[in-house]
C-alpha atoms as a PDB file:
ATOM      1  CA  UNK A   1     152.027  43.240 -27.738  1.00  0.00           C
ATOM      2  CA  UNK A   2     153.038  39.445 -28.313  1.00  0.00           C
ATOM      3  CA  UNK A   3     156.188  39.682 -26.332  1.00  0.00           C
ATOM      4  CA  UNK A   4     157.708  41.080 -23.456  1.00  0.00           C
ATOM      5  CA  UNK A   5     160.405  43.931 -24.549  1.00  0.00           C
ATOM      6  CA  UNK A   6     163.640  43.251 -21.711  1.00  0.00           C
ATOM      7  CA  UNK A   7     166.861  44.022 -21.500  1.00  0.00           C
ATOM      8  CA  UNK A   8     168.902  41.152 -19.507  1.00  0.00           C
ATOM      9  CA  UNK A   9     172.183  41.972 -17.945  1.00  0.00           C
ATOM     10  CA  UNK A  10     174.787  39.265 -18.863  1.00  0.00           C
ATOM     11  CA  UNK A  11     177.904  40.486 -17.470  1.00  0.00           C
ATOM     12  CA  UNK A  12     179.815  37.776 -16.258  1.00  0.00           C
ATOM     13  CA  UNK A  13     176.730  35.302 -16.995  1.00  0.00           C
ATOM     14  CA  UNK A  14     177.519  32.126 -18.432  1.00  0.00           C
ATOM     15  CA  UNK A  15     175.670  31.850 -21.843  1.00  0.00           C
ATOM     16  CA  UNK A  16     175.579  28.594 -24.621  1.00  0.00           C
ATOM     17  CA  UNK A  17     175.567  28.696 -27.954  1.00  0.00           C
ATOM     18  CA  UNK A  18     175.263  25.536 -30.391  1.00  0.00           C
ATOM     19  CA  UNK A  19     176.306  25.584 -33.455  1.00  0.00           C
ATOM     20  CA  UNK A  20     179.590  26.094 -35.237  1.00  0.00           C
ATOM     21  CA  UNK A  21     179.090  28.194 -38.026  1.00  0.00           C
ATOM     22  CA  UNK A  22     178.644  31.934 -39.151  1.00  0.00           C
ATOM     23  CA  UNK A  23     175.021  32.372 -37.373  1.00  0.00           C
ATOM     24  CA  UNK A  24     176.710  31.088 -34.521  1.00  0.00           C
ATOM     25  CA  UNK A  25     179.693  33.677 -34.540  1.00  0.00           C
ATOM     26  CA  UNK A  26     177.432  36.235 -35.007  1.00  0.00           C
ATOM     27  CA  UNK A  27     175.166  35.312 -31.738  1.00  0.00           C
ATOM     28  CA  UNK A  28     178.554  34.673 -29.770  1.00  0.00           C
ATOM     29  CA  UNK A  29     179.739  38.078 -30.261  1.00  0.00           C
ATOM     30  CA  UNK A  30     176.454  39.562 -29.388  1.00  0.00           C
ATOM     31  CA  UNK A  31     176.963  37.946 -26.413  1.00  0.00           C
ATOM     32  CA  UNK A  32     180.372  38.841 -25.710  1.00  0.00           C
ATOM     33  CA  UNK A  33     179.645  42.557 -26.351  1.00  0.00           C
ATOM     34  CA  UNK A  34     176.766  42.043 -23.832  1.00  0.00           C
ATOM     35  CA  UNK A  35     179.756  40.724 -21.121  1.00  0.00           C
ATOM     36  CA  UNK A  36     178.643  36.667 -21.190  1.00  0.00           C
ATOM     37  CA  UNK A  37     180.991  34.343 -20.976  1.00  0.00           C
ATOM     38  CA  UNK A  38     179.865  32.371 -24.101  1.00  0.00           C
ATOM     39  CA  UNK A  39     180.389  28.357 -24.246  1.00  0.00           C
ATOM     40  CA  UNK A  40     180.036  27.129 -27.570  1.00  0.00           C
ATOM     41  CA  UNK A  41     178.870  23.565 -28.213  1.00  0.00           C
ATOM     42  CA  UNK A  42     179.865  22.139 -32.194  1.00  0.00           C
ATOM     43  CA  UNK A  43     181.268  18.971 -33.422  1.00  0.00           C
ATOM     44  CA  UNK A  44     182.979  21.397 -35.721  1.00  0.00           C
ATOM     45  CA  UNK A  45     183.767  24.445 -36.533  1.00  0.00           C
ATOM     46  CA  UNK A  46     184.475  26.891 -39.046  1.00  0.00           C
ATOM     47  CA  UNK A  47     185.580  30.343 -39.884  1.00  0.00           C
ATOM     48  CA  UNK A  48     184.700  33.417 -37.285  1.00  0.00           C
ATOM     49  CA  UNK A  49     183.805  30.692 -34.272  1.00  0.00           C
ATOM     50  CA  UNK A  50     187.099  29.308 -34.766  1.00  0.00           C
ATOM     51  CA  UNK A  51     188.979  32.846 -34.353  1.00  0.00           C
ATOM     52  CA  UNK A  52     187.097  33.398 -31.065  1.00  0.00           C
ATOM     53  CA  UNK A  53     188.166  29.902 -29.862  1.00  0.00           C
ATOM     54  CA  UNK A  54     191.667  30.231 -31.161  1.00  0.00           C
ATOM     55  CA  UNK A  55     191.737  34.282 -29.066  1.00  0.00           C
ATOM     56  CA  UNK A  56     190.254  32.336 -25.954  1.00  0.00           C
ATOM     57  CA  UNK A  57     187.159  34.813 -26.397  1.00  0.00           C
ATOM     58  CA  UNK A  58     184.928  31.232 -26.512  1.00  0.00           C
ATOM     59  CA  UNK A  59     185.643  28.174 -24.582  1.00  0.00           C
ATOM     60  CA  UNK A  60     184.426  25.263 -27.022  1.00  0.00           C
ATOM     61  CA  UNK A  61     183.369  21.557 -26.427  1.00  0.00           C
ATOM     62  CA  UNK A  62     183.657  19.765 -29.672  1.00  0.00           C
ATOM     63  CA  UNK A  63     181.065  17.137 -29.435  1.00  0.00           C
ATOM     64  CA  UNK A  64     177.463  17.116 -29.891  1.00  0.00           C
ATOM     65  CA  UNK A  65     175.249  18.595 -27.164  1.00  0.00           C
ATOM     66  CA  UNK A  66     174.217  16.855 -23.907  1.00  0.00           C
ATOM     67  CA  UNK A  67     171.395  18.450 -21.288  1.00  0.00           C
ATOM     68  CA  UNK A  68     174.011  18.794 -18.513  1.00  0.00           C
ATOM     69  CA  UNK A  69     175.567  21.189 -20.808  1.00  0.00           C
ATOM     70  CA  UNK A  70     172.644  23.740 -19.431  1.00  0.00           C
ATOM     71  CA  UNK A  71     174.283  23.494 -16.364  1.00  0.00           C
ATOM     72  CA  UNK A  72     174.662  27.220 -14.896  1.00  0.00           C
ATOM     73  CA  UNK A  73     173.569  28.982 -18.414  1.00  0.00           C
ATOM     74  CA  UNK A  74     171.597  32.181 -17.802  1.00  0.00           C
ATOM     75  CA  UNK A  75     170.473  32.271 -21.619  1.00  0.00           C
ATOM     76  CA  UNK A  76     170.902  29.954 -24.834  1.00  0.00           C
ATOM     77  CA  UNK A  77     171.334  30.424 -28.556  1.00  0.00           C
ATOM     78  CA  UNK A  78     170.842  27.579 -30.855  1.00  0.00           C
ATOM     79  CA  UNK A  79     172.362  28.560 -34.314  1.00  0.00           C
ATOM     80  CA  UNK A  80     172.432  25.206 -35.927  1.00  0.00           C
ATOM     81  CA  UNK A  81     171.345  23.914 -39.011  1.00  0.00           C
ATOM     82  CA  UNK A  82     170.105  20.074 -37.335  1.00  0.00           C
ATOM     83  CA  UNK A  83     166.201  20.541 -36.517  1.00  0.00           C
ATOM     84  CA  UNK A  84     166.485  17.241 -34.410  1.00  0.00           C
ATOM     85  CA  UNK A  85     169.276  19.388 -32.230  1.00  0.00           C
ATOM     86  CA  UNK A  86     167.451  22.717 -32.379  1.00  0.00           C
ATOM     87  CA  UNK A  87     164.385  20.598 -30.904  1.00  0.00           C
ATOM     88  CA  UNK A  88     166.477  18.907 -28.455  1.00  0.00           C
ATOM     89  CA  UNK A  89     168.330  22.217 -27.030  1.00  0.00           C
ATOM     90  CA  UNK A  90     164.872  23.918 -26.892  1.00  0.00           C
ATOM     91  CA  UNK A  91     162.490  21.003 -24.956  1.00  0.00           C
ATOM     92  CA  UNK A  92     166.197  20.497 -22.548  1.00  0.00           C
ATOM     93  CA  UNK A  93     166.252  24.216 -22.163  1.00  0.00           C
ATOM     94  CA  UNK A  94     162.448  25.134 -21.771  1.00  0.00           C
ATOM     95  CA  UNK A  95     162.164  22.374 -18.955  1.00  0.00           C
ATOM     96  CA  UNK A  96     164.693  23.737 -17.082  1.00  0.00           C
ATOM     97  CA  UNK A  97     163.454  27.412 -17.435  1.00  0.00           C
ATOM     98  CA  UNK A  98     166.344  28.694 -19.611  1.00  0.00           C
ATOM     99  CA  UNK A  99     165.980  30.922 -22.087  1.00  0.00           C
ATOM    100  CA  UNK A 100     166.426  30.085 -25.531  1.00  0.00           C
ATOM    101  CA  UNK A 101     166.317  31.313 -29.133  1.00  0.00           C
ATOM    102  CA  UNK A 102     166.379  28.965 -32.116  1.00  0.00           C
ATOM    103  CA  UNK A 103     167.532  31.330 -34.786  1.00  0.00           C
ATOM    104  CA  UNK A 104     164.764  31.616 -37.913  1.00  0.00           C
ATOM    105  CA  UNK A 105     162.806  29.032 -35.679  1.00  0.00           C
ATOM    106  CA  UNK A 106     160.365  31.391 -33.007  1.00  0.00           C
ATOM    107  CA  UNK A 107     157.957  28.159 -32.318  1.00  0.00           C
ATOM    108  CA  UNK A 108     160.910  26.839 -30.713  1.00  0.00           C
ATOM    109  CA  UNK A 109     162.374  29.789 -28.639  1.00  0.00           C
ATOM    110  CA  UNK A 110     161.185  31.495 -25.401  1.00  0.00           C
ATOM    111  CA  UNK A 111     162.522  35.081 -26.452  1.00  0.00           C
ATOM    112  CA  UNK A 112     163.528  36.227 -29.833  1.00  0.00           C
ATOM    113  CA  UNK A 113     166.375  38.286 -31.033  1.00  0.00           C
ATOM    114  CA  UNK A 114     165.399  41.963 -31.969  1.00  0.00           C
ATOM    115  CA  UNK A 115     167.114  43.861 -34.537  1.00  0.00           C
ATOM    116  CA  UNK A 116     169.950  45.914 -32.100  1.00  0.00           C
ATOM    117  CA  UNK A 117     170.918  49.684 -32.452  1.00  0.00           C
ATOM    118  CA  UNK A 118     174.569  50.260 -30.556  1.00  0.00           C
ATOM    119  CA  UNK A 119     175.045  53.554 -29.081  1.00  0.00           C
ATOM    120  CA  UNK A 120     176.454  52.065 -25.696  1.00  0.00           C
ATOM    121  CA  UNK A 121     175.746  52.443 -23.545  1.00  0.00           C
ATOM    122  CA  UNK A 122     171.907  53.594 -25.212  1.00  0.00           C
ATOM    123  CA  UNK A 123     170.723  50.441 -27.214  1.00  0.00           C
ATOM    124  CA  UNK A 124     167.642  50.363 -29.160  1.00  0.00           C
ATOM    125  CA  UNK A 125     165.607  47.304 -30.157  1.00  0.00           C
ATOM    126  CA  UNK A 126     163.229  46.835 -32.919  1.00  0.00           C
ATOM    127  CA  UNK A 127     161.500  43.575 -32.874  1.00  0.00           C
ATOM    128  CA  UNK A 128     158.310  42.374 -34.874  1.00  0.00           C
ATOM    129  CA  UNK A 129     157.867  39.258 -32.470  1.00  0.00           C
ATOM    130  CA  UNK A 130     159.249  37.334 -34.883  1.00  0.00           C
ATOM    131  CA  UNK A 131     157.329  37.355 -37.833  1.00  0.00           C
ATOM    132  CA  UNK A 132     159.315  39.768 -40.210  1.00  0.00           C
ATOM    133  CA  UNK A 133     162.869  39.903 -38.767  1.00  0.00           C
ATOM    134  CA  UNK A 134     163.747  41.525 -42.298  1.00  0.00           C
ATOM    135  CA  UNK A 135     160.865  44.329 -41.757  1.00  0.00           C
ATOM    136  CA  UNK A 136     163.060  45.146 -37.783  1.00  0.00           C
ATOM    137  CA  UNK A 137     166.055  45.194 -39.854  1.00  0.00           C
ATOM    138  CA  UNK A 138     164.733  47.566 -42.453  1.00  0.00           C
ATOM    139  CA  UNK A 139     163.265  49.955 -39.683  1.00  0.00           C
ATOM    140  CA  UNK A 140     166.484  49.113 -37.687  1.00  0.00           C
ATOM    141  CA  UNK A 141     168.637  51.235 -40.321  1.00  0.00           C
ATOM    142  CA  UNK A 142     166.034  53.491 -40.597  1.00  0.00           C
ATOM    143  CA  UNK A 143     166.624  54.599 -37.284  1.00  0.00           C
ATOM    144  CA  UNK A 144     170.461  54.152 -37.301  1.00  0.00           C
ATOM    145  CA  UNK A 145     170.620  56.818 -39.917  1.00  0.00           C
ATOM    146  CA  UNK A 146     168.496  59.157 -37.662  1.00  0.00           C
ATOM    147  CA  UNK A 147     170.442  59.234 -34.496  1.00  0.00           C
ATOM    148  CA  UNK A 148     174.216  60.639 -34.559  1.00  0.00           C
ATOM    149  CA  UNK A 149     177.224  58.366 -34.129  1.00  0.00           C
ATOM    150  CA  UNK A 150     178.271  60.416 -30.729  1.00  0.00           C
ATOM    151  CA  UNK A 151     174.527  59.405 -29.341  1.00  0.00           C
ATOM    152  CA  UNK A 152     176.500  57.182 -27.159  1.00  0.00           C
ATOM    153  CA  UNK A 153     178.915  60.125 -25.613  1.00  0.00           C
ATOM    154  CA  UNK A 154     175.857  62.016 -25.053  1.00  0.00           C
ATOM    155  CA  UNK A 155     174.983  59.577 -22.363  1.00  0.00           C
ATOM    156  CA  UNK A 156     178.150  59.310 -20.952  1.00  0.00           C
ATOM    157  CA  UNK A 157     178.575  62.835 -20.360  1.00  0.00           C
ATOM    158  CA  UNK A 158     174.973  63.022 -18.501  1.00  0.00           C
ATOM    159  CA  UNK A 159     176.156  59.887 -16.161  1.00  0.00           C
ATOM    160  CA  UNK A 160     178.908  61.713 -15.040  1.00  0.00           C
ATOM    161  CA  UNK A 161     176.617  64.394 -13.866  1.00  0.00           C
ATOM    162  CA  UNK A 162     173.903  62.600 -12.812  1.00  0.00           C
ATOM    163  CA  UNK A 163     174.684  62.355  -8.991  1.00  0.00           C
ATOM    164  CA  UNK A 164     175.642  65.508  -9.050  1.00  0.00           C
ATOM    165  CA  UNK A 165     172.629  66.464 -10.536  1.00  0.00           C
ATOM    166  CA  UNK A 166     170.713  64.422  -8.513  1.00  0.00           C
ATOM    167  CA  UNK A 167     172.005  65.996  -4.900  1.00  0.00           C
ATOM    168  CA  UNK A 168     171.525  69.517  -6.614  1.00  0.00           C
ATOM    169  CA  UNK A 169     167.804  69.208  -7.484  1.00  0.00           C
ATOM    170  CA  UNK A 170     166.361  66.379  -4.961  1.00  0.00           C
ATOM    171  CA  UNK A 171     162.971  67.213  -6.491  1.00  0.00           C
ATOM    172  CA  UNK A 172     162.193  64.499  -9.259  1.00  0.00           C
ATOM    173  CA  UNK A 173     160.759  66.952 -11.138  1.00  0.00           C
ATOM    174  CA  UNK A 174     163.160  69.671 -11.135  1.00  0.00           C
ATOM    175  CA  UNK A 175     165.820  67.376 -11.977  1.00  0.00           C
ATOM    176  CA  UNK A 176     163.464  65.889 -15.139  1.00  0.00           C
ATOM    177  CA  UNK A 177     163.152  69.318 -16.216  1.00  0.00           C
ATOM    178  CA  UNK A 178     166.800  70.320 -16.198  1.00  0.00           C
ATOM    179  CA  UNK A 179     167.873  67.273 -17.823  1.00  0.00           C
ATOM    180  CA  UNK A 180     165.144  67.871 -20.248  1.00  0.00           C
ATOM    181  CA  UNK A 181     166.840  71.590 -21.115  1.00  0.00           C
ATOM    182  CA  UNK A 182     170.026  69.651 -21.489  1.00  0.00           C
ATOM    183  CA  UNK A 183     168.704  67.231 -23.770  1.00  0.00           C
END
């Protein structure tokens, strides 16, 4: 294993992104679905990024980026296509021991971005550290076509039992077994 599998809780977390064009909307609304509230750093903009601006999903400083900009950030996502900026956001980010991911650029990044499965609240990740993101996405929608749409429900429906469940059968292993029957 070359990297460490996590799942980070962002909600209300403030996260960056840098960059203003369609890799960036698609890392801000990652983000948003994951609760952050997303900053987005671009001298300009275009297309997607500017809807979330314009909906006041983003806030947006439209200038180039500066290291106080790291200020509070849990995580940050540099989807820009200016090496000298990716570099920059990565060494400012790395030194102050935020995370980072330089899309297409995992020399640069201290996590990377695994191919996601959405079944909320059950998310799967498929991740081949990097080296073949088109190889995660491939076994990605493998699994997607595997697991049913209502996956999701499933879930919800056990997490309105579980306490129950849990002051029923205070034996671990009672209560693994019965939720193993229901599964």
């Amino acid at each position: 294993m070359q990297t460490f599998p996590l799942f980070l809780s962002l909600q209300g977390r403030r996260a960056l992104v840098v960059g203003g064009a369609d890799a960036a909307a698609r890392k801000a609304e990652l983000l948003l679905k994951a609760g952050a509230q997303v900053s987005l750093i671009a001298e300009t903009v275009g297309g997607e990024v500017a809807q979330f601006i314009a909906e006041g999903r983003i806030s947006w400083a439209g200038r180039s980026f500066d290291e106080s900009d790291l200020e509070g950030m849990s995580l940050v996502i540099v989807a820009s296509e200016d090496e000298s900026i990716e570099a920059r956001v990565s060494a400012a980010a790395q030194r102050r021991c935020v995370p980072v991911n330089v899309v297409d650029r995992p020399a640069l990044s201290s996590f990377i971005m695994p191919a996601i499965i959405d079944r909320s609240p059950i998310t799967i990740a498929v991740s081949t550290g990097g080296t073949a993101p088109a190889l995660a996405r491939r076994i990605r929608a493998e699994i997607e076509r595997s697991l049913p749409a209502a996956l999701g429900r499933l879930a919800r429906f056990a997490e309105i039992f579980r306490e129950q469940v849990r002051r029923t059968l205070v034996v671990p292993r009672a209560r693994r077994r019965f939720w193993d029957r229901v599964f």
